[in-house]
N, C-alpha and C. Protein backbone atom coordinates (compact mmCIF):
# COMPACT_ATOMS: atom_id res chain seq x y z
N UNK A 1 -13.87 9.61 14.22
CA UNK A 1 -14.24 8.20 14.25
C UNK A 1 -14.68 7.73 12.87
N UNK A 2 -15.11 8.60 12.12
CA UNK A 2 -15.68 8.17 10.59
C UNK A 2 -14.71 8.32 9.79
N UNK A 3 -13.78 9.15 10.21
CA UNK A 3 -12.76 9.11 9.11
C UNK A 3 -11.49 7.65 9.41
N UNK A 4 -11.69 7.25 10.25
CA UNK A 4 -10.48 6.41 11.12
C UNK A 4 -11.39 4.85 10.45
N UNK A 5 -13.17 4.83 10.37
CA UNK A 5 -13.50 3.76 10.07
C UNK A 5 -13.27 3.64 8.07
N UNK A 6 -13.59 5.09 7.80
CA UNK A 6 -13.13 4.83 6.13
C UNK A 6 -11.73 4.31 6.07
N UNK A 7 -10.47 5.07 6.42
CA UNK A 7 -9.46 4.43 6.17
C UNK A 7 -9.08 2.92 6.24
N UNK A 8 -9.59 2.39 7.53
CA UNK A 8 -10.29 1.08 8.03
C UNK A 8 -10.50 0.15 6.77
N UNK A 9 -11.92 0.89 6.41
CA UNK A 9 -12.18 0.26 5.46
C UNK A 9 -11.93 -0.27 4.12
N UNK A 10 -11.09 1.45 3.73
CA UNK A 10 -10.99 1.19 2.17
C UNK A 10 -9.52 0.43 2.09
N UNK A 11 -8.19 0.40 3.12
CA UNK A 11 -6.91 0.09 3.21
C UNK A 11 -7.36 -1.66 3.51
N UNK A 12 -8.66 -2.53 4.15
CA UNK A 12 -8.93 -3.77 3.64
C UNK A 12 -9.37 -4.17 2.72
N UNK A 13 -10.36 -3.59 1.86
CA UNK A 13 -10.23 -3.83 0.72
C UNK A 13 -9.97 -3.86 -0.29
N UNK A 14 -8.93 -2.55 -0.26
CA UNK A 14 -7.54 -3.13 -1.30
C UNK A 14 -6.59 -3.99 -1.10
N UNK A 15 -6.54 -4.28 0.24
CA UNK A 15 -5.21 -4.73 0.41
C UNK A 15 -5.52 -6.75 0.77
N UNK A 16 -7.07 -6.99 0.55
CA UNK A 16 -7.73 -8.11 0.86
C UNK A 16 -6.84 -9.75 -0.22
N UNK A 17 -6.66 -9.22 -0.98
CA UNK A 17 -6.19 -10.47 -2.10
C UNK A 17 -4.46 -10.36 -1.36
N UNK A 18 -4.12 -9.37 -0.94
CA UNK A 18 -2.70 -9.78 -0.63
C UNK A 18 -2.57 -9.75 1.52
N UNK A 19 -3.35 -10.77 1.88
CA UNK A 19 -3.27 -10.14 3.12
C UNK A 19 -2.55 -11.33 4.18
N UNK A 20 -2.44 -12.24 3.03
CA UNK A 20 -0.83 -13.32 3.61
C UNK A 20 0.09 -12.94 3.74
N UNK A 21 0.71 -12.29 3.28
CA UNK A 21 1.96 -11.11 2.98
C UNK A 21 1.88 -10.07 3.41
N UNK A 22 0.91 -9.03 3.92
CA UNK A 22 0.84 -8.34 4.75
C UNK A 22 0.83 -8.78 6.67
N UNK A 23 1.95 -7.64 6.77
CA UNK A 23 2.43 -7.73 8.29
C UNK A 23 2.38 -6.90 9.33
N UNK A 24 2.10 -5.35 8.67
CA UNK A 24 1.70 -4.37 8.82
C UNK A 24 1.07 -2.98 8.33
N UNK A 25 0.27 -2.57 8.89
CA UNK A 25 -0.14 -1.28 8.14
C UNK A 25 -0.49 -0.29 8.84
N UNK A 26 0.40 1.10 8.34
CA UNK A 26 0.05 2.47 9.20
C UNK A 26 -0.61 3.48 8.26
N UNK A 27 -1.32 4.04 8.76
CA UNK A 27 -1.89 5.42 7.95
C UNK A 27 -1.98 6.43 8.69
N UNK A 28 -1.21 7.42 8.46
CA UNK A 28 -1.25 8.64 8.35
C UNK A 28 -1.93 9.79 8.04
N UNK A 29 -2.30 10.42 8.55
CA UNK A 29 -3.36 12.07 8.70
C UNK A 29 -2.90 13.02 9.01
N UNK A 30 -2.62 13.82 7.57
CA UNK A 30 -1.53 15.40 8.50
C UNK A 30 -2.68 16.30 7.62
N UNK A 31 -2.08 17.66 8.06
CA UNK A 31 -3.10 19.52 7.79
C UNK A 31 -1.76 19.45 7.38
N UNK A 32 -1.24 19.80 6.52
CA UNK A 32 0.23 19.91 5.78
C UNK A 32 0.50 21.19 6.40
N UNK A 33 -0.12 22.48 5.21
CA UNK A 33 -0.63 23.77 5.51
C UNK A 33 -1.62 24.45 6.72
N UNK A 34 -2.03 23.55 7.72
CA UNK A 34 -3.01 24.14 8.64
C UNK A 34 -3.78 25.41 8.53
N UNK A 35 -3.73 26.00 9.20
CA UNK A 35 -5.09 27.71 8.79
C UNK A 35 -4.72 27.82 7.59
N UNK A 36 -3.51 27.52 6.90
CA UNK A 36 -3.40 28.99 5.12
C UNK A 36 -4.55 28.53 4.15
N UNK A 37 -4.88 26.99 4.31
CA UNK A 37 -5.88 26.99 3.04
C UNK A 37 -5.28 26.23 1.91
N UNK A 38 -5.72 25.62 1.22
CA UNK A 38 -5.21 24.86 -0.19
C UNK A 38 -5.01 23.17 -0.26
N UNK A 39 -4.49 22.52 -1.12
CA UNK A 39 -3.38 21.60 -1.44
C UNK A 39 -3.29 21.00 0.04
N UNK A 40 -4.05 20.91 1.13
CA UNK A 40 -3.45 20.76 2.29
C UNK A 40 -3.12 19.31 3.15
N UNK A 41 -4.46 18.77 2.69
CA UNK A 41 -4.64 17.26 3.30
C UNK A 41 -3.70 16.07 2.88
N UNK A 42 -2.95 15.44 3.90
CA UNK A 42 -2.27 14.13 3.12
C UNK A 42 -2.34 12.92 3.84
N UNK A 43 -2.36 12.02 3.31
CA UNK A 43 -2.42 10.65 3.93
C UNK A 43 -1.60 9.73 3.18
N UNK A 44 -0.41 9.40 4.15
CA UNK A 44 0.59 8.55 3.78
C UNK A 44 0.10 6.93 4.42
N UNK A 45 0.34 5.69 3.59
CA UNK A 45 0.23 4.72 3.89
C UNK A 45 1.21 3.86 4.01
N UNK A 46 2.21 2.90 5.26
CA UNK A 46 2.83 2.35 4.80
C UNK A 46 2.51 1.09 5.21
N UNK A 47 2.84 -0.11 3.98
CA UNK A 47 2.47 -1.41 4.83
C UNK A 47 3.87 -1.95 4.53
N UNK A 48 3.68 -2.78 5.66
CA UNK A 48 5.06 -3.97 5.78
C UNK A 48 4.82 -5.20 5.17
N UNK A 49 5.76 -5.44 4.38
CA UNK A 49 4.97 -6.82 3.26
C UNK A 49 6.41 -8.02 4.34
N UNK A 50 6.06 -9.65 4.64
CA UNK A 50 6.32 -10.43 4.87
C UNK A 50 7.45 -11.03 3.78
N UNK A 51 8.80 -10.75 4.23
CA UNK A 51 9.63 -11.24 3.22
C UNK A 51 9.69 -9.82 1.88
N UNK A 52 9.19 -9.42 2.20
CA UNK A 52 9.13 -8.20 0.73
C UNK A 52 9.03 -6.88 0.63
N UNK A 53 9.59 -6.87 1.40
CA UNK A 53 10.04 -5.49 2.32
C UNK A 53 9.51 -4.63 2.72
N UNK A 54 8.73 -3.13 2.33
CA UNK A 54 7.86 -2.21 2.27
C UNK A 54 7.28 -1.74 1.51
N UNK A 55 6.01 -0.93 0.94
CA UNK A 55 5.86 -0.50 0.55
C UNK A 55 5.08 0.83 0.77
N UNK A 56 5.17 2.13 0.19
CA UNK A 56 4.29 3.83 0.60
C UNK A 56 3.86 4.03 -0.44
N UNK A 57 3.17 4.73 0.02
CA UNK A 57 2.11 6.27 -0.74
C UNK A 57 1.56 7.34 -0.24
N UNK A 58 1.96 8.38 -0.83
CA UNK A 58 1.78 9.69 0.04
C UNK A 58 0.86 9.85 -0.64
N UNK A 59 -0.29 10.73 -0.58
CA UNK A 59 -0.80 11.57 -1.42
C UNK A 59 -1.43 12.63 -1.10
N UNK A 60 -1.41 13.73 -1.00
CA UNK A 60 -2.18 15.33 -0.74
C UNK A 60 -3.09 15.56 -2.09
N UNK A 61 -4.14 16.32 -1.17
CA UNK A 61 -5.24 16.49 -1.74
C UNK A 61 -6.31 17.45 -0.62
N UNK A 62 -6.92 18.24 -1.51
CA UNK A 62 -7.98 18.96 -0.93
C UNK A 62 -9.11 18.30 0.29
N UNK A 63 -9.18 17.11 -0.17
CA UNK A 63 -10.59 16.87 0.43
C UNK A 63 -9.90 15.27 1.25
N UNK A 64 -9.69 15.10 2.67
CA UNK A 64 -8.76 14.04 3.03
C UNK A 64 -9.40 12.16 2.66
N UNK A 65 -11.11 12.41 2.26
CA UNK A 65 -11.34 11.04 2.19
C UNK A 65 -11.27 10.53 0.93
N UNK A 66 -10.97 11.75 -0.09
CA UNK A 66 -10.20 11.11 -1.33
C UNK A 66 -8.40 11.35 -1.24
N UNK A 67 -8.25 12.07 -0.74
CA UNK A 67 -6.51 11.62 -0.63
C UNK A 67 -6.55 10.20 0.07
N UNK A 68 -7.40 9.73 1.63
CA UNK A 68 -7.42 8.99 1.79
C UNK A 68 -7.73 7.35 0.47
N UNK A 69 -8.97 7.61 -0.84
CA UNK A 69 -8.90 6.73 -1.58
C UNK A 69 -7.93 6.84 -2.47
N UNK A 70 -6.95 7.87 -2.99
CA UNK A 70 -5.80 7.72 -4.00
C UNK A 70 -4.99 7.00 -3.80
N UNK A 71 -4.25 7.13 -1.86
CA UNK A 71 -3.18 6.31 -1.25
C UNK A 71 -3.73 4.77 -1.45
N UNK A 72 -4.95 4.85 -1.39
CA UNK A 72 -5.14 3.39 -1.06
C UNK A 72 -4.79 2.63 -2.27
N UNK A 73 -5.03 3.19 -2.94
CA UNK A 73 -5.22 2.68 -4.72
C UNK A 73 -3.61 2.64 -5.44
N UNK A 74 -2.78 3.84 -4.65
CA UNK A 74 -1.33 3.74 -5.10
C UNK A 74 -0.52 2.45 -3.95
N UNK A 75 -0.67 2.35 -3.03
CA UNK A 75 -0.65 1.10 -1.94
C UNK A 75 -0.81 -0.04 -2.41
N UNK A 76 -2.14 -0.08 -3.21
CA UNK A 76 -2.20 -1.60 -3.48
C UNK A 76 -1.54 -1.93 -5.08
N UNK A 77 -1.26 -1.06 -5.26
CA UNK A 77 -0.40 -0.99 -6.82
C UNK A 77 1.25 -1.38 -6.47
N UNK A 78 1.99 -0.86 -5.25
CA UNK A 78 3.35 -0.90 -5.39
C UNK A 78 3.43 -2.50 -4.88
N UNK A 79 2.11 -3.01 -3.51
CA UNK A 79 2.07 -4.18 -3.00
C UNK A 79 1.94 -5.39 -4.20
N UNK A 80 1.20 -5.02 -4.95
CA UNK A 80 1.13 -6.16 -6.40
C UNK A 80 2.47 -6.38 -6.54
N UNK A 81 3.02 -4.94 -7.19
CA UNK A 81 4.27 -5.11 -7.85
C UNK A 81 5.72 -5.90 -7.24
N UNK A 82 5.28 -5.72 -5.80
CA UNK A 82 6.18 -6.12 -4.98
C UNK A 82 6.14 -7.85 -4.63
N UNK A 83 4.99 -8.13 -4.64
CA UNK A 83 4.68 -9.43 -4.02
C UNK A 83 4.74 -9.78 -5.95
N UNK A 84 4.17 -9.84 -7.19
CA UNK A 84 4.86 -10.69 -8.41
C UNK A 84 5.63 -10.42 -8.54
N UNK A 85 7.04 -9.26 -8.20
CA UNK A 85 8.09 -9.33 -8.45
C UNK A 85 8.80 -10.68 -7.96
N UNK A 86 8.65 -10.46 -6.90
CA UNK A 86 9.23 -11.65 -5.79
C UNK A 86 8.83 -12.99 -5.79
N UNK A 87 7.69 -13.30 -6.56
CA UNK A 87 7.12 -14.85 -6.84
C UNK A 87 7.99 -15.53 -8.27
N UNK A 88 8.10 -13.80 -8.80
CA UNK A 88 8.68 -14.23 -10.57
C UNK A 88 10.51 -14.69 -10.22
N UNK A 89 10.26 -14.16 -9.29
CA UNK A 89 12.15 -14.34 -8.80
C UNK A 89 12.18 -15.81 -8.49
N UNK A 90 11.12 -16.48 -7.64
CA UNK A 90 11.09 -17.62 -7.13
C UNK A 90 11.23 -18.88 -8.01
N UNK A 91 10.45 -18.50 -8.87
CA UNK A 91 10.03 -19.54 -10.22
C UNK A 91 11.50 -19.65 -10.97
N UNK A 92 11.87 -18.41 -11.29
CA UNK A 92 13.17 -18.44 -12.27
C UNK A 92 14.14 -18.99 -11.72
N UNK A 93 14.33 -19.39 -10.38
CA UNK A 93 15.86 -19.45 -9.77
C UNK A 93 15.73 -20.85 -9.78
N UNK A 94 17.19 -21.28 -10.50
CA UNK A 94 17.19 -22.83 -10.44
C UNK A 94 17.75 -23.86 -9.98
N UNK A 95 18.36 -23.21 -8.37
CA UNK A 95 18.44 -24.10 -7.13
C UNK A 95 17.18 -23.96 -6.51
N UNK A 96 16.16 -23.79 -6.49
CA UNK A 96 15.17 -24.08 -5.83
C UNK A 96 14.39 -25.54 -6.21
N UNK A 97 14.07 -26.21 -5.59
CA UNK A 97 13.53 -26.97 -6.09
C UNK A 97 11.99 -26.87 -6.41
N UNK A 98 12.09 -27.81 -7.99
CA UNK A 98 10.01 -27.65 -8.31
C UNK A 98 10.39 -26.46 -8.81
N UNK A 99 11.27 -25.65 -9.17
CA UNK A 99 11.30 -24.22 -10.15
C UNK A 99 10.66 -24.46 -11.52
N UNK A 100 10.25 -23.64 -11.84
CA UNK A 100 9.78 -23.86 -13.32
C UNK A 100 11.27 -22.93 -14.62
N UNK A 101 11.99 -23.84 -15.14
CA UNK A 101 12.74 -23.14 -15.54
C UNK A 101 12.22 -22.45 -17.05
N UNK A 102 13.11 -21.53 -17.38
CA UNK A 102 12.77 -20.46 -18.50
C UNK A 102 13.67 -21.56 -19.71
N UNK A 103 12.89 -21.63 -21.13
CA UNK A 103 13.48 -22.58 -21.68
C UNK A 103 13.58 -21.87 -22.98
């Protein structure tokens, strides 16, 4: 239950400045390795961006509530990239109307 409220937590407040565009979000909890020991913990994140397709992050790690904060932090990095990619597309195209053209 504490680990289900961190993920909770830390996957809204990265993901808080882009949460118009968010449509969905899953997180993931695997024992990669189970009994052997190591490298084992991973937590994959995927969210569904509105118009902008998907974006993941896997990340393994020893200890799962920092694999849990790496994903979060690589998540809200591909979601940036994804949502100004797609605004910069908007602006440049010049059948749209109200475009700001490149001069």
């Amino acid at each position: 239950d504490a680990l289900r409220q961190h993920v909770q937590m830390r996957v809204d407040h990265v993901l808080e400045p882009f949460a118009r565009w968010v449509v969905k979000v899953t997180a993931r909890l695997d024992d990669v390795n189970a009994d052997r020991g190591g490298i084992d913990k991973q937590c994959r994140i995927v969210v569904s961006l509105r118009r902008r397709g998907i974006a993941i992050a896997a990340v393994t790690h020893t200890d799962l509530y920092s694999a849990v904060d790496e994903a979060a932090i690589k998540v809200r990095r591909s979601v940036k990239r994804a949502v100004t990619r797609h605004v910069h597309r908007e602006r440049m195209d010049p059948q749209r109307p109200g475009a700001l053209l490149a001069v």
